[in-house]
Protein backbone atom coordinates (compact mmCIF):
# COMPACT_ATOMS: atom_id res chain seq x y z
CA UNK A 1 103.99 129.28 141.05
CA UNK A 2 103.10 127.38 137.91
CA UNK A 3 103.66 128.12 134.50
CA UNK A 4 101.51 128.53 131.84
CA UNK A 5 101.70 129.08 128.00
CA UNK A 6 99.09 130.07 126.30
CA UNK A 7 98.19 129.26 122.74
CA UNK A 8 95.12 130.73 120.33
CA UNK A 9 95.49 132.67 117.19
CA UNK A 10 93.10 135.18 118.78
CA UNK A 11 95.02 138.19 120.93
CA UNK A 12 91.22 138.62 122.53
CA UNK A 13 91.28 134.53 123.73
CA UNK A 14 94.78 134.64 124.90
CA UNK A 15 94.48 137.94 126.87
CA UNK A 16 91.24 136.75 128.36
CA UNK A 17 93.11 133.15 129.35
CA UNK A 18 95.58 135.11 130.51
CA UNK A 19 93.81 137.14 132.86
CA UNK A 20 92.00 134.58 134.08
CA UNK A 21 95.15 132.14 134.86
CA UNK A 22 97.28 135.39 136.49
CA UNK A 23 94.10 135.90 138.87
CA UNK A 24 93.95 132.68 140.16
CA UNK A 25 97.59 132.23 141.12
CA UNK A 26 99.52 130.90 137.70
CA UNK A 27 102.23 132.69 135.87
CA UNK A 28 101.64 132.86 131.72
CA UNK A 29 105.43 132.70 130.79
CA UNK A 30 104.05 132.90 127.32
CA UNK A 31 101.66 132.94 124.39
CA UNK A 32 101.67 132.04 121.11
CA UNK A 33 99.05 132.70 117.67
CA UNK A 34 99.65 129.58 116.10
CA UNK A 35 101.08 125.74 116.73
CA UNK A 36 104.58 126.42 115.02
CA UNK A 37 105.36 129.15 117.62
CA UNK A 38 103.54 126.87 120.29
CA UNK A 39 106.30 124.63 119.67
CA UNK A 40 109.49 126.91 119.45
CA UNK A 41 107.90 128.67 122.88
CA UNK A 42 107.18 125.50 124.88
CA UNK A 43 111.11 124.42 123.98
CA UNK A 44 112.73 127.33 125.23
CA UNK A 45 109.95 127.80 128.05
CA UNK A 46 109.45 124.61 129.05
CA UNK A 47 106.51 125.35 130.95
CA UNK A 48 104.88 123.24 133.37
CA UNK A 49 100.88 123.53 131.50
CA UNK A 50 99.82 124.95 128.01
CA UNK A 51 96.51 125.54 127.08
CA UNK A 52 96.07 125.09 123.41
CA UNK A 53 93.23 125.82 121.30
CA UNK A 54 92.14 123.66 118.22
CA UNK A 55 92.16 125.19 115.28
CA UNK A 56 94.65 128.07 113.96
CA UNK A 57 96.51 129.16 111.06
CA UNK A 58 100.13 127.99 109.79
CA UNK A 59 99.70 124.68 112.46
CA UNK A 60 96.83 123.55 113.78
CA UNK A 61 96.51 122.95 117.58
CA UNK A 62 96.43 118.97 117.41
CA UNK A 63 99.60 118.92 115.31
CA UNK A 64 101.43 121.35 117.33
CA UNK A 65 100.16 118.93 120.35
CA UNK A 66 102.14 115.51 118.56
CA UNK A 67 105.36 117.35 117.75
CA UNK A 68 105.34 118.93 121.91
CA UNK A 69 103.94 115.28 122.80
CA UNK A 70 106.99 113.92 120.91
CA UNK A 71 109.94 116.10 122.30
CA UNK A 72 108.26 115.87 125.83
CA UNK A 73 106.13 112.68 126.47
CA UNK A 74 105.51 114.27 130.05
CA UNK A 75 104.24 117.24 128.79
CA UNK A 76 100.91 119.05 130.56
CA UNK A 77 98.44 119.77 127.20
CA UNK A 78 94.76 120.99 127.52
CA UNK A 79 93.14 121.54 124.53
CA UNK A 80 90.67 124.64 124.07
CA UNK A 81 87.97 123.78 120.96
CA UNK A 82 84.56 125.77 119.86
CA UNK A 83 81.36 123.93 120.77
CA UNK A 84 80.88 121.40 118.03
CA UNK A 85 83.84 120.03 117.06
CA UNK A 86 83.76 116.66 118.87
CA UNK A 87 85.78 115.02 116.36
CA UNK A 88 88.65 116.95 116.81
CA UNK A 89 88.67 117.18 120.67
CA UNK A 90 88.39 113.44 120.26
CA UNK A 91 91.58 113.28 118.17
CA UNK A 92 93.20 115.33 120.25
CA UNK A 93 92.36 113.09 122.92
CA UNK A 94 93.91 109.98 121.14
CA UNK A 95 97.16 112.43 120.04
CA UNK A 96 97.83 112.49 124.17
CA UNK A 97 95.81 115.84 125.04
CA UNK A 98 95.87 115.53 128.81
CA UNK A 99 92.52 117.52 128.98
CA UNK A 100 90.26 119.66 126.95
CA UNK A 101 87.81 122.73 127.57
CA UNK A 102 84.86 124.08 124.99
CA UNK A 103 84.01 127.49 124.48
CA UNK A 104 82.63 129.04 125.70
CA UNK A 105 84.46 128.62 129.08
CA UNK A 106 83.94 129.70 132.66
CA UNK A 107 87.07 130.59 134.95
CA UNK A 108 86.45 128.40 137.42
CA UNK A 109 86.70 124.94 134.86
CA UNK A 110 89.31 126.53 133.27
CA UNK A 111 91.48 127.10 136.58
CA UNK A 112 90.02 123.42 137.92
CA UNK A 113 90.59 122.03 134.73
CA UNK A 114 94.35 123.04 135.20
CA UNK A 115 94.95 122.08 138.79
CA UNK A 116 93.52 118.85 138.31
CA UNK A 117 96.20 118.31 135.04
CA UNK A 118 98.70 118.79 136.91
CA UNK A 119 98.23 116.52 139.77
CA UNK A 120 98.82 114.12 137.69
């Protein structure tokens, strides 16, 4: 079963991700409401996808992506951002985001957007 942390300041977006992930087969090992916890979870859980979303208090999302990038190059990232902010799923891109998904999501990219991370 794979692994799955999942990161969003909002307990609604993480329980919904969550609930999703667990119904289609994936185990959430964690979650985390902002990118400095991202980072202390993803080193002691090591887990083998997170789903991050953009923009947060304390860290943002793409900085909390370069410091998990940087202690694990083969790291599994997907990126969660709100319609509109192009710019910043496009940096995240460049910062080694191996994915991305825009809210408002459907299950079925979320879960295909995963699998298909992971194969490679």
């Amino acid at each position: 079963m794979k692994t799955v942390l999942v990161v969003d300041d909002a307990a609604f977006m993480r329980l919904a991700v969550k609930t999703m992930l667990e119904k289609n087969g994936f185990k959430v090992v964690g979650e985390a409401e902002n990118g400095l916890v991202s980072i202390k979870k993803y080193k002691e859980l090591r887990p083998d996808v997170v789903t991050m979303d953009i923009t947060m208090p304390e860290m943002s999302g793409i900085e909390a992506l370069k410091s998990i990038k940087a202690f694990d190059p083969k790291s599994k990232v997907i990126m969660i951002s709100a319609m509109g902010q192009e710019a910043l799923i496009k940096e995240a891109v460049m910062s080694g985001a191996n994915s991305f998904i825009v809210k408002p999501f459907k299950e079925d990219h979320v879960v295909s957007a995963i699998n298909k991370v992971l194969l490679t």
